[in-house]
Structure formats: C-alpha cells, structure tokens
PDB file of N, CA and C in Angstrom:
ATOM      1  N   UNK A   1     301.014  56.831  62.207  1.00  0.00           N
ATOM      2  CA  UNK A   1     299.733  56.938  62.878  1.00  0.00           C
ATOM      3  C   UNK A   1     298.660  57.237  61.818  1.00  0.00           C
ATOM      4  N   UNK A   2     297.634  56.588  61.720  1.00  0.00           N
ATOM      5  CA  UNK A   2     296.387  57.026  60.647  1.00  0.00           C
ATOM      6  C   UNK A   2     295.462  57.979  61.533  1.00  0.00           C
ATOM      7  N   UNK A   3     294.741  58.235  60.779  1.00  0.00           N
ATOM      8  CA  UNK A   3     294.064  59.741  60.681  1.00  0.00           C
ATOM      9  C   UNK A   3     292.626  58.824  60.834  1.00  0.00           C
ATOM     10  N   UNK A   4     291.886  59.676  61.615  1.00  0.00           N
ATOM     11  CA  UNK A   4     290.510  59.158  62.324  1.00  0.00           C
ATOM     12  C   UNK A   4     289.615  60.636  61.760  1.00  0.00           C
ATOM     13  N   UNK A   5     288.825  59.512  60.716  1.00  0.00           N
ATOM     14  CA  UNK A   5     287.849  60.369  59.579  1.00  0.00           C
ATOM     15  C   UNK A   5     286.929  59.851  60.641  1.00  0.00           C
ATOM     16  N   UNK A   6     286.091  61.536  60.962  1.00  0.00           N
ATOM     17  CA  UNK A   6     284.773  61.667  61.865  1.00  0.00           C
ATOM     18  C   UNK A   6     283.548  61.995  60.882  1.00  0.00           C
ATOM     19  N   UNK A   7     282.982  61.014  59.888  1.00  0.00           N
ATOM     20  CA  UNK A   7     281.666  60.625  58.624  1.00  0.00           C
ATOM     21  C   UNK A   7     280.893  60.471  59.370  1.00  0.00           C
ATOM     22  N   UNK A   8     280.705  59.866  60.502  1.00  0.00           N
ATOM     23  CA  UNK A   8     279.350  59.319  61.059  1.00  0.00           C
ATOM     24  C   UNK A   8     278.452  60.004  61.570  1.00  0.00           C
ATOM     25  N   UNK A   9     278.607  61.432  61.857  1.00  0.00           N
ATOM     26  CA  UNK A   9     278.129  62.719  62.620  1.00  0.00           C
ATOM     27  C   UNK A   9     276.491  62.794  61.616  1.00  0.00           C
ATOM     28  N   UNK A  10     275.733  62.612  62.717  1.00  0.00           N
ATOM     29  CA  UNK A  10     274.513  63.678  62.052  1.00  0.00           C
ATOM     30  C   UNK A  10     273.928  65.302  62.210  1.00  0.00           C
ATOM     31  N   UNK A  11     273.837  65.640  60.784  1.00  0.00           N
ATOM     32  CA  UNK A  11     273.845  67.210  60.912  1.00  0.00           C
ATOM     33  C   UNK A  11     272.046  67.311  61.421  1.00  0.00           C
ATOM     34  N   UNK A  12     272.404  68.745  61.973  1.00  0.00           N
ATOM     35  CA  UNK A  12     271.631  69.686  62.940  1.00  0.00           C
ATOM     36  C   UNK A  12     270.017  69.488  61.911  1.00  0.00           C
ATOM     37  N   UNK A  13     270.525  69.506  60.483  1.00  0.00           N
ATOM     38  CA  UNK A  13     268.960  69.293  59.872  1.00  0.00           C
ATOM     39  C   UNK A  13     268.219  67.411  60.354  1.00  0.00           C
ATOM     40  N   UNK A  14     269.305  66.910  60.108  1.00  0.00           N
ATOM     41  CA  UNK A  14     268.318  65.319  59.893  1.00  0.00           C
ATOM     42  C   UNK A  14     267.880  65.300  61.765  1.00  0.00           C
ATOM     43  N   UNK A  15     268.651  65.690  62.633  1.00  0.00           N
ATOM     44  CA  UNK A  15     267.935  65.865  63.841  1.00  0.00           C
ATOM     45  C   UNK A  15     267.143  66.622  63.807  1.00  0.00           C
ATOM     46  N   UNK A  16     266.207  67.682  63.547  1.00  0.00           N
ATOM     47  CA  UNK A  16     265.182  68.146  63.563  1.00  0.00           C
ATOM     48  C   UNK A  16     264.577  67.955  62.305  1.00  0.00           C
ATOM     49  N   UNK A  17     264.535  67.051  61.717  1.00  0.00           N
ATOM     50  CA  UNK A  17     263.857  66.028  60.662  1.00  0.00           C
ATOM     51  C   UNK A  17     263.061  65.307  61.411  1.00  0.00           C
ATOM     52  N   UNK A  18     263.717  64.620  62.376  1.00  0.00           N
ATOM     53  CA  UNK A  18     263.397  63.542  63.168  1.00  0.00           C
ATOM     54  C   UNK A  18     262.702  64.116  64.157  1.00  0.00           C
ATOM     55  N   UNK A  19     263.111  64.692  64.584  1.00  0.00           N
ATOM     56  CA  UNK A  19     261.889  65.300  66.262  1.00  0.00           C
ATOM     57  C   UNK A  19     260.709  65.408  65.205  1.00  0.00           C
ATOM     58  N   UNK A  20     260.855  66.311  64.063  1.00  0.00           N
ATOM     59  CA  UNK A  20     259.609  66.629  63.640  1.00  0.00           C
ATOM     60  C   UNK A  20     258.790  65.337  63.092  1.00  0.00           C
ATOM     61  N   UNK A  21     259.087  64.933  62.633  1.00  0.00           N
ATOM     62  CA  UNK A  21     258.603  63.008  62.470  1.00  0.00           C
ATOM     63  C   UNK A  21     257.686  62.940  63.795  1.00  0.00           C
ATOM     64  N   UNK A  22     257.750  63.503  64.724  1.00  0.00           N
ATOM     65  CA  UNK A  22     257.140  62.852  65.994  1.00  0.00           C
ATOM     66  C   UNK A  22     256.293  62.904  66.245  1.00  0.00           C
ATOM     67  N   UNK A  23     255.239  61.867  66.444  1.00  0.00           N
ATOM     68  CA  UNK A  23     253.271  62.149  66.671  1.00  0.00           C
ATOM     69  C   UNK A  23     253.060  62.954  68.185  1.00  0.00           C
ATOM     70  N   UNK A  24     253.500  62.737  68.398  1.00  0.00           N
ATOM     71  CA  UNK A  24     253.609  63.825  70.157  1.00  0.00           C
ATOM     72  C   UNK A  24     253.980  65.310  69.868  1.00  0.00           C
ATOM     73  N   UNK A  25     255.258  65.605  68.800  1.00  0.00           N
ATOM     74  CA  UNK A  25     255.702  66.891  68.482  1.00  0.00           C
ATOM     75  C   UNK A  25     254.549  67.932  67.772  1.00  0.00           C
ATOM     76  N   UNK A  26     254.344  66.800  67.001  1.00  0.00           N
ATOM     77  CA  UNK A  26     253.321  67.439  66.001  1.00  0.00           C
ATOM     78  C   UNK A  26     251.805  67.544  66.975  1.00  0.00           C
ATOM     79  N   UNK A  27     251.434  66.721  67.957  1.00  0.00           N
ATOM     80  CA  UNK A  27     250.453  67.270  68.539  1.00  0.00           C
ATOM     81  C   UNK A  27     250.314  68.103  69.416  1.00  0.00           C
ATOM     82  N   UNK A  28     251.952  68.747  69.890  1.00  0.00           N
ATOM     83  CA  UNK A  28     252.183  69.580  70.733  1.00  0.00           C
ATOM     84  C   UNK A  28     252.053  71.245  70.088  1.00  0.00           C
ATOM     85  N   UNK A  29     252.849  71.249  68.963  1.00  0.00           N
ATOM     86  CA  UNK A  29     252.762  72.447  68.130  1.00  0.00           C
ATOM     87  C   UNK A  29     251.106  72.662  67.794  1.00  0.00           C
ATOM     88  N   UNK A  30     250.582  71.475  67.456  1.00  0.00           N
ATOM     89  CA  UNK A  30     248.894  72.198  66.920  1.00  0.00           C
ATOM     90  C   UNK A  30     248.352  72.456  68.064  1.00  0.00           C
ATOM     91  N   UNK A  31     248.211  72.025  69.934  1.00  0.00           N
ATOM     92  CA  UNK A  31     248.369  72.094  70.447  1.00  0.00           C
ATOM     93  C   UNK A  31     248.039  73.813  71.063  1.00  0.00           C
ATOM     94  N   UNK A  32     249.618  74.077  70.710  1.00  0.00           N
ATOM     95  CA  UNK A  32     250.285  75.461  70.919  1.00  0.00           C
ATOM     96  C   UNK A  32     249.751  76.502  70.228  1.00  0.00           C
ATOM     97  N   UNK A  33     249.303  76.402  68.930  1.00  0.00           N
ATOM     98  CA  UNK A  33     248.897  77.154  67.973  1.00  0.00           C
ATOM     99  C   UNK A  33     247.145  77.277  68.192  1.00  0.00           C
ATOM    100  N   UNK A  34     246.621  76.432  68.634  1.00  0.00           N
ATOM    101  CA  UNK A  34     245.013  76.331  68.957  1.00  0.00           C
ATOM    102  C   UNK A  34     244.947  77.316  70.396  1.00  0.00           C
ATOM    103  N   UNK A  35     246.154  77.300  70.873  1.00  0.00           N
ATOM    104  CA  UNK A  35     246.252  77.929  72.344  1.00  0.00           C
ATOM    105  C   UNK A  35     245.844  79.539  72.209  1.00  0.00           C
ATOM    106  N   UNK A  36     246.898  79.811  71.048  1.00  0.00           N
ATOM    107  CA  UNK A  36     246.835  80.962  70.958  1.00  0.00           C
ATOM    108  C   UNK A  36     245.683  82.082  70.300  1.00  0.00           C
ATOM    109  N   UNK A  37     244.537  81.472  70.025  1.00  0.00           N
ATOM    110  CA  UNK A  37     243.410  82.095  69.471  1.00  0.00           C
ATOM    111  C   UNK A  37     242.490  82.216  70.828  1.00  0.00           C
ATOM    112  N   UNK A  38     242.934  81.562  71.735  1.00  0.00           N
ATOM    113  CA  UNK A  38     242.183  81.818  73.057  1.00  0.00           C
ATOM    114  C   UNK A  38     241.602  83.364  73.115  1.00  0.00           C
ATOM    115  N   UNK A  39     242.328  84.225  73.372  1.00  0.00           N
ATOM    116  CA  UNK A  39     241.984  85.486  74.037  1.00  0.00           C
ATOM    117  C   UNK A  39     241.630  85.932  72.557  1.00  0.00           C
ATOM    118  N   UNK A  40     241.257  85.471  71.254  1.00  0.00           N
ATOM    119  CA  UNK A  40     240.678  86.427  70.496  1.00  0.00           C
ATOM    120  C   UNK A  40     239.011  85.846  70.856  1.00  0.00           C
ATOM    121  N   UNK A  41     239.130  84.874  71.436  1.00  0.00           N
ATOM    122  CA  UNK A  41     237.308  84.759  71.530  1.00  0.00           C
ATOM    123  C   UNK A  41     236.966  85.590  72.685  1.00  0.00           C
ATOM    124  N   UNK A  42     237.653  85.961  73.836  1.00  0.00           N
ATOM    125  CA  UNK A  42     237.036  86.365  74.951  1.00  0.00           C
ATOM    126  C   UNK A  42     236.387  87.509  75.301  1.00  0.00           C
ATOM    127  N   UNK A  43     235.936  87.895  75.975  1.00  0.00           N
ATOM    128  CA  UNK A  43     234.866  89.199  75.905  1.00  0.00           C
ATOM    129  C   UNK A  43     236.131  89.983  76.138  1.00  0.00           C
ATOM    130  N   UNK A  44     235.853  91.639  76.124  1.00  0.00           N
ATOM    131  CA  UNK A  44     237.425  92.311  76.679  1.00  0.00           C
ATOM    132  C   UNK A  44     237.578  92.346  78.233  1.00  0.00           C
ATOM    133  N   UNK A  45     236.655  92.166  78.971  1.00  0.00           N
ATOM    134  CA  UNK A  45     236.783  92.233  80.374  1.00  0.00           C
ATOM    135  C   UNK A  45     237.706  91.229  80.753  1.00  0.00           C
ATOM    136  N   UNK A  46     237.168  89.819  80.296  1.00  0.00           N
ATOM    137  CA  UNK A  46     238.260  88.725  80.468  1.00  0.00           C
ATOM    138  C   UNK A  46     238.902  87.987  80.025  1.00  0.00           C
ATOM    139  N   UNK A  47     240.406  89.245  79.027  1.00  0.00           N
ATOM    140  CA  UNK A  47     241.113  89.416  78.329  1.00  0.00           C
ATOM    141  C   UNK A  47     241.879  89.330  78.939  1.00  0.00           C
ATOM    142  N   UNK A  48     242.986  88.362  79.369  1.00  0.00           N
ATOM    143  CA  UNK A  48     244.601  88.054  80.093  1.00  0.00           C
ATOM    144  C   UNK A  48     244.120  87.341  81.471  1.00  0.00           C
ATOM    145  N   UNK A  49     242.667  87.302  81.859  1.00  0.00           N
ATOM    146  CA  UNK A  49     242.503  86.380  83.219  1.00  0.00           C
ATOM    147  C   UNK A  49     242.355  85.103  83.353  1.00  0.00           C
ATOM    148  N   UNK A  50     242.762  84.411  81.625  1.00  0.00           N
ATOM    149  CA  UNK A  50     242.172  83.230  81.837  1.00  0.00           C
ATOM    150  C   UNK A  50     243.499  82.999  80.811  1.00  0.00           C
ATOM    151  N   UNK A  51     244.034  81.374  80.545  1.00  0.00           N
ATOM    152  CA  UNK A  51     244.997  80.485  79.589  1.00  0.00           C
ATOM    153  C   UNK A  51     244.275  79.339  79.829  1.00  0.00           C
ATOM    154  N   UNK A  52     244.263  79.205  78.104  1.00  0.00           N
ATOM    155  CA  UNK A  52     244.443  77.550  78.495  1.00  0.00           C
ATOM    156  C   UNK A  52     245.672  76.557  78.860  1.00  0.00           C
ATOM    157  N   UNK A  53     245.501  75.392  79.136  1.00  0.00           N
ATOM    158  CA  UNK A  53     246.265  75.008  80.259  1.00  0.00           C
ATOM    159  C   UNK A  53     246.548  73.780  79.805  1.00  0.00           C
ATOM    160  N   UNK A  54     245.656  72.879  79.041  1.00  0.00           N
ATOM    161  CA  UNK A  54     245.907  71.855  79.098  1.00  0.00           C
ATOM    162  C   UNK A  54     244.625  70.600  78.071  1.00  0.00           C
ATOM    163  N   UNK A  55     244.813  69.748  76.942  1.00  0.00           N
ATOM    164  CA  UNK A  55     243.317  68.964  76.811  1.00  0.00           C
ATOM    165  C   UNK A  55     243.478  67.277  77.711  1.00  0.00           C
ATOM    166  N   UNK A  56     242.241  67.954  77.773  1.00  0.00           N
ATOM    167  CA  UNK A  56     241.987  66.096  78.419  1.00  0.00           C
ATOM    168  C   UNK A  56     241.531  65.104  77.412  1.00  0.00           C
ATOM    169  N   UNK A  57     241.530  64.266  77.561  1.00  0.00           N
ATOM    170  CA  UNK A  57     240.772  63.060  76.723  1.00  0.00           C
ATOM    171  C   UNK A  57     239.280  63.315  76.415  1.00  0.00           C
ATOM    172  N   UNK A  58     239.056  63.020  74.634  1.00  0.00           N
ATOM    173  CA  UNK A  58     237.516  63.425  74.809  1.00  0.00           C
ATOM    174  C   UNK A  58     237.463  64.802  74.135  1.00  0.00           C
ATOM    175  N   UNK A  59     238.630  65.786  74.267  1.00  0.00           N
ATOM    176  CA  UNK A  59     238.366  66.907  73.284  1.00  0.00           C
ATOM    177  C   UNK A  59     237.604  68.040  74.620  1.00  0.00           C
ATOM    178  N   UNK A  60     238.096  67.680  75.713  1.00  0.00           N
ATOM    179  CA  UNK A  60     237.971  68.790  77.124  1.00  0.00           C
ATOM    180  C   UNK A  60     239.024  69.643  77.375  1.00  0.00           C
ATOM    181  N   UNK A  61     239.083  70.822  76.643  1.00  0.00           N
ATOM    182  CA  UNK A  61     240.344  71.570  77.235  1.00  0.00           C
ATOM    183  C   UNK A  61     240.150  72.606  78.585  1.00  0.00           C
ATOM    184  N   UNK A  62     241.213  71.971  79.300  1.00  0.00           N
ATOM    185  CA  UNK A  62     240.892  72.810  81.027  1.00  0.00           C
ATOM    186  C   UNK A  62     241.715  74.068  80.543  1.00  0.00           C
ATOM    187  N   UNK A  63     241.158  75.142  81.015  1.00  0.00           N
ATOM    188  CA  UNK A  63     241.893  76.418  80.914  1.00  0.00           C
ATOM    189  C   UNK A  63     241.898  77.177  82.562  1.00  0.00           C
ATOM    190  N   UNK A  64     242.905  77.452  83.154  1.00  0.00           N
ATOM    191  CA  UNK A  64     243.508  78.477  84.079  1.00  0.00           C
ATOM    192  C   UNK A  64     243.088  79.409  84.185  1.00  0.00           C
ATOM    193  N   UNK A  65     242.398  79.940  85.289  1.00  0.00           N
ATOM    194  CA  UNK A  65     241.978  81.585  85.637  1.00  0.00           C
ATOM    195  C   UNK A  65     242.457  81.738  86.536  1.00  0.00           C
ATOM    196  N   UNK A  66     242.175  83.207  86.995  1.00  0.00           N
ATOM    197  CA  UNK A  66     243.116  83.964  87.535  1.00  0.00           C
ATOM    198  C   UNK A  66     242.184  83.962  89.172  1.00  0.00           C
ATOM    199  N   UNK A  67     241.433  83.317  89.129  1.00  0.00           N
ATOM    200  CA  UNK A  67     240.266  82.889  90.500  1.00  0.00           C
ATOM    201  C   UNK A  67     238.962  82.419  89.828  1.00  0.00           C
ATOM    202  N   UNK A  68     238.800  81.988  91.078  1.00  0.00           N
ATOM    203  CA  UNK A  68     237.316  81.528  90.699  1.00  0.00           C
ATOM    204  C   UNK A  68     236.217  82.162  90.442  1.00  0.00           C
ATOM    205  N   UNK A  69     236.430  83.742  90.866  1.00  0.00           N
ATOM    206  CA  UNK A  69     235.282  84.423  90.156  1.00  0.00           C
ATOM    207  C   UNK A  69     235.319  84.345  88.175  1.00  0.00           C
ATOM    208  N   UNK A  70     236.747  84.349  87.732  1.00  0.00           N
ATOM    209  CA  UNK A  70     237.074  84.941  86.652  1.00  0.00           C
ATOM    210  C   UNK A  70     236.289  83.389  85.779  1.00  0.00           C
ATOM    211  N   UNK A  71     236.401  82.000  86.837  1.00  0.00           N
ATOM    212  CA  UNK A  71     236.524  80.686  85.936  1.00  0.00           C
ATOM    213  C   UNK A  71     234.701  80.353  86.405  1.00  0.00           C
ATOM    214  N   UNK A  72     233.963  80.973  87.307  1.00  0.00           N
ATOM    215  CA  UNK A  72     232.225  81.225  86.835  1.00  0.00           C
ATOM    216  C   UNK A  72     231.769  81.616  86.237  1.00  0.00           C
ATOM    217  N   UNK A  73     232.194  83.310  85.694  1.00  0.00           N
ATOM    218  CA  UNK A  73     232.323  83.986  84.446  1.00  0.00           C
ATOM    219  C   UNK A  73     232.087  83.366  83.625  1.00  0.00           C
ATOM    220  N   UNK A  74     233.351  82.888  83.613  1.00  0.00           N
ATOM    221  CA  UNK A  74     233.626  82.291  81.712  1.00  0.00           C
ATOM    222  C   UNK A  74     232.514  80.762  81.353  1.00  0.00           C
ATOM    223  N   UNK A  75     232.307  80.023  83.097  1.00  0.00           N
ATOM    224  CA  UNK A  75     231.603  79.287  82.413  1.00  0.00           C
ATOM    225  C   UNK A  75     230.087  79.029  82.149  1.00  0.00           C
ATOM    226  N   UNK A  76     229.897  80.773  82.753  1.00  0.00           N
ATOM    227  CA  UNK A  76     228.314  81.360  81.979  1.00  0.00           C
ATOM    228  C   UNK A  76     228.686  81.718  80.699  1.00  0.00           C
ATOM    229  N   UNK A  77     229.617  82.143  79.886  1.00  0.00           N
ATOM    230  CA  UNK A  77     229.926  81.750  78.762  1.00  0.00           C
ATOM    231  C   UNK A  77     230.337  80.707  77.791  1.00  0.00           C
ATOM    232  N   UNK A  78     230.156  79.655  78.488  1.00  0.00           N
ATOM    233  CA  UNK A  78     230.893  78.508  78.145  1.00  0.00           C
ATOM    234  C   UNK A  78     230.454  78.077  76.187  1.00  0.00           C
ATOM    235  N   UNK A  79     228.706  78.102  76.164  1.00  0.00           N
ATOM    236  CA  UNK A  79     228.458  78.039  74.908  1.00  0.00           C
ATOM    237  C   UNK A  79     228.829  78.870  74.046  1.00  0.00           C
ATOM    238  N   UNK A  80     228.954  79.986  74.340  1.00  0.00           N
ATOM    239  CA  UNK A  80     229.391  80.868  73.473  1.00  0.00           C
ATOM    240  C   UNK A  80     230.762  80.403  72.906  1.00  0.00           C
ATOM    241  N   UNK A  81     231.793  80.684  74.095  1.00  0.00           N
ATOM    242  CA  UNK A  81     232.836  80.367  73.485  1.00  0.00           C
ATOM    243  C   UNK A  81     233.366  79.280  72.904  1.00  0.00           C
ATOM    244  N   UNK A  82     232.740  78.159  72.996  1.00  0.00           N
ATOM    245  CA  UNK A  82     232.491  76.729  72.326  1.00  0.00           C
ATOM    246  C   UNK A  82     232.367  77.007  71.016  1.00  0.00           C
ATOM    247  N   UNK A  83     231.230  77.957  70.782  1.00  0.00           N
ATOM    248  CA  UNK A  83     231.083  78.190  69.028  1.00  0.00           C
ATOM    249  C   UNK A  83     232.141  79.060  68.700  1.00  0.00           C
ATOM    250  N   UNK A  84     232.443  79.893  69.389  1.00  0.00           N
ATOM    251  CA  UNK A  84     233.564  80.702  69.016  1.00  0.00           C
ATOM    252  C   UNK A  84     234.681  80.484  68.455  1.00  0.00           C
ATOM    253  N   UNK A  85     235.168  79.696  69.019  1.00  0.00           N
ATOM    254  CA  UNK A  85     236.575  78.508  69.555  1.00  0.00           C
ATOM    255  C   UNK A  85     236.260  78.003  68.339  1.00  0.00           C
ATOM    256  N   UNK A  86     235.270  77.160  68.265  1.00  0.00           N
ATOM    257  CA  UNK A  86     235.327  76.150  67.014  1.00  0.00           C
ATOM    258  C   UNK A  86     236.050  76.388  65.804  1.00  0.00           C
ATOM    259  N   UNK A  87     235.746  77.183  64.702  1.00  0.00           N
ATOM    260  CA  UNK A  87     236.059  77.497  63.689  1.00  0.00           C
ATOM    261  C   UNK A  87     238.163  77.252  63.962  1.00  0.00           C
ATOM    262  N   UNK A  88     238.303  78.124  64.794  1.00  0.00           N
ATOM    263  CA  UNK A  88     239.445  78.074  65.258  1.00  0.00           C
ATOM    264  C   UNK A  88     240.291  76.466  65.127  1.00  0.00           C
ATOM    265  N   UNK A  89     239.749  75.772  66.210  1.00  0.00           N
ATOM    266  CA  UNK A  89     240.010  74.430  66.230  1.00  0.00           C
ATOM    267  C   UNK A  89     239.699  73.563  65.219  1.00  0.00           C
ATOM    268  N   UNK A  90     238.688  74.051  64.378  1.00  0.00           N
ATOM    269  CA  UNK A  90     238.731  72.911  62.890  1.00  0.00           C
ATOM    270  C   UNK A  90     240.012  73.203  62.023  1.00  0.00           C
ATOM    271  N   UNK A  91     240.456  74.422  61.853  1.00  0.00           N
ATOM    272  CA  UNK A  91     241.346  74.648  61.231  1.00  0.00           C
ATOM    273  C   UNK A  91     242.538  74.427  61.051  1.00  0.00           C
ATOM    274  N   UNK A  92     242.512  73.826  62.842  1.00  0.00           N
ATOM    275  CA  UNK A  92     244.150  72.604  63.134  1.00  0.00           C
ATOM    276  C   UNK A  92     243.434  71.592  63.125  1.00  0.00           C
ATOM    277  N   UNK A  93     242.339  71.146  62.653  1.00  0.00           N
ATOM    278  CA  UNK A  93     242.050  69.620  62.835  1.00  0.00           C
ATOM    279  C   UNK A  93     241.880  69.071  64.142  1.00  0.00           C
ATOM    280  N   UNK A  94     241.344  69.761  65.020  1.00  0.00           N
ATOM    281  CA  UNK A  94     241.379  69.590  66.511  1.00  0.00           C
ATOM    282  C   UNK A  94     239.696  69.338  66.998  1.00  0.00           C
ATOM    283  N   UNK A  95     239.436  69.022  67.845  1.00  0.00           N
ATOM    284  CA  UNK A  95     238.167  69.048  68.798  1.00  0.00           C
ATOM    285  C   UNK A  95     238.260  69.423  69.892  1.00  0.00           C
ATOM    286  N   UNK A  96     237.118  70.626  70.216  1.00  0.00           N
ATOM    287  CA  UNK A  96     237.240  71.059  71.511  1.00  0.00           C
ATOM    288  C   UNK A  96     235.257  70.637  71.714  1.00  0.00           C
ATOM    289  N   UNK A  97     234.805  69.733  72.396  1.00  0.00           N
ATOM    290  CA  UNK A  97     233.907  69.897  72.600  1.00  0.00           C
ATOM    291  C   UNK A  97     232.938  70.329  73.894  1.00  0.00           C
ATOM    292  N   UNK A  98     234.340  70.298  75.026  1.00  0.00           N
ATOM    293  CA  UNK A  98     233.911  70.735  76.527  1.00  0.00           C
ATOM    294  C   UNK A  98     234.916  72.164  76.698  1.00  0.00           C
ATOM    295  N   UNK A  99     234.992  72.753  77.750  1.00  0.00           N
ATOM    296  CA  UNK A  99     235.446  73.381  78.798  1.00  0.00           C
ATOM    297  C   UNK A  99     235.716  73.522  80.182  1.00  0.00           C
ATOM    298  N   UNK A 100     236.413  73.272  80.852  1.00  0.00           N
ATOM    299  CA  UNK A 100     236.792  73.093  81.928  1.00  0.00           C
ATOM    300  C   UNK A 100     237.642  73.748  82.845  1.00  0.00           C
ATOM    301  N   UNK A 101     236.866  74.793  83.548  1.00  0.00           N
ATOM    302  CA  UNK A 101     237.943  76.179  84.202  1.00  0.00           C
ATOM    303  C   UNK A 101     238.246  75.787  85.482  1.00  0.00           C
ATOM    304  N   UNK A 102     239.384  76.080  85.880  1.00  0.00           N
ATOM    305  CA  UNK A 102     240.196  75.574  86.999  1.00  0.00           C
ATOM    306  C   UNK A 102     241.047  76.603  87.483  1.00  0.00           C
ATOM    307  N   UNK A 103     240.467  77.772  88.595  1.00  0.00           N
ATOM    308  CA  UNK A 103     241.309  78.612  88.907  1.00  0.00           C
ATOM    309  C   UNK A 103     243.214  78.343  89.983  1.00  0.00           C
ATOM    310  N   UNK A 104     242.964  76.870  90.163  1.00  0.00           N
ATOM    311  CA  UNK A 104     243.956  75.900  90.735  1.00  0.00           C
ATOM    312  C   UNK A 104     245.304  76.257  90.088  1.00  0.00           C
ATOM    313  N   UNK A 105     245.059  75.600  88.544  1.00  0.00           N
ATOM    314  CA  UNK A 105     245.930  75.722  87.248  1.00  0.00           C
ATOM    315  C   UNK A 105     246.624  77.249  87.405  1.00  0.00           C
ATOM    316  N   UNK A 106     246.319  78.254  87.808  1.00  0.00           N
ATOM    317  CA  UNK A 106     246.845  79.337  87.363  1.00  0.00           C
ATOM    318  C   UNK A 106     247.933  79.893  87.724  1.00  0.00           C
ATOM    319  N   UNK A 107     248.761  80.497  87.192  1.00  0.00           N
ATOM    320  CA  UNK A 107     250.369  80.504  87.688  1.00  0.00           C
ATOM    321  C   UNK A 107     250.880  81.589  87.154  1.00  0.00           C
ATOM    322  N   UNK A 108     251.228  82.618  87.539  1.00  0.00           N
ATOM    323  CA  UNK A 108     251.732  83.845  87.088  1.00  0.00           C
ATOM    324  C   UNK A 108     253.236  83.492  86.579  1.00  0.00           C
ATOM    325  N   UNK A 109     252.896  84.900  85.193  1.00  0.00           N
ATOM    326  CA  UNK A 109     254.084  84.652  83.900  1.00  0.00           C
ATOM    327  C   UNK A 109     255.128  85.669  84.963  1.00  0.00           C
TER     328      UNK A 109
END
C-alpha cells in the first residue's frame, strides 16, 4: 500500500494573506478604525447615545442614536462635528462630508 503525502494544504498565514489582499477587507478595517474616534468628538452629554452605523455613497456616514431627541441634538451640531471628525478621517484616507442621524438604527449592546 503507498503512503498518501498531504503537500497541498495551505497554511493559516497564506489564508490570511489573502483575506487581507481584499478591497472590501481593507475598507472594512479603515471603516472600523474611523468608527472608533466617534465619541472622542462628542460633547460629554452625548457620550455613549449615539454609534456610527454605517457610510453611504458620497462620503454620508448615518450614525444610530439612542432616540430622536439624542439624533436633533447632534444634528444642531452637525458642523461642528464635521470639522471635528475630519482630521480624524483624513488620516485613514477617508471622506466624511455629510451626517445622517437615524434613531431607527439603534440597537442595544
């Protein structure tokens, strides 16, 4: 009986070689990482009532509140946090040029 050499296997690195290769992966992580400077722009009152949620086409990211009082708020702040945000988002190479609050989106962790 001969012996069945198993060579063809790909290791755990060249598969996450490859995901990372991915124009979707890579726009998901910068994505993720632009997400997280959110709550350093926000005033402290509405600090944990709001996530972002999601970008649209165009460089519109909709962000999640916790109601609709919290997503009028924010979008009497809207310029502010536009400039705020910015610096942030150049730094992943990103555009945020709208805002879009949607107390709908919101979904407890």
């Amino acid at each position: 009986m001969s012996k069945v050499l198993y060579t063809d296997f790909e290791g755990v690195e060249d598969i996450i070689g490859a995901m990372m290769d991915s124009p979707q992966l890579k726009k998901a992580i910068t994505r993720t990482n632009m997400y997280k400077f959110w709550d350093s722009i926000l005033p402290e009152k509405l600090k944990g009532k709001s996530k972002p949620y999601g970008m649209l086409p165009g460089g519109t990211m909709t962000v999640a509140c916790l109601n609709p009082i919290v997503a009028q708020e924010l979008s009497l702040h809207k310029v502010i946090l536009l400039k705020k945000f910015e610096p942030y988002a150049k730094s992943l190479k990103m555009r945020v040029i709208d805002l879009k609050f949607d107390p709908k989106r919101w979904i407890n962790d």
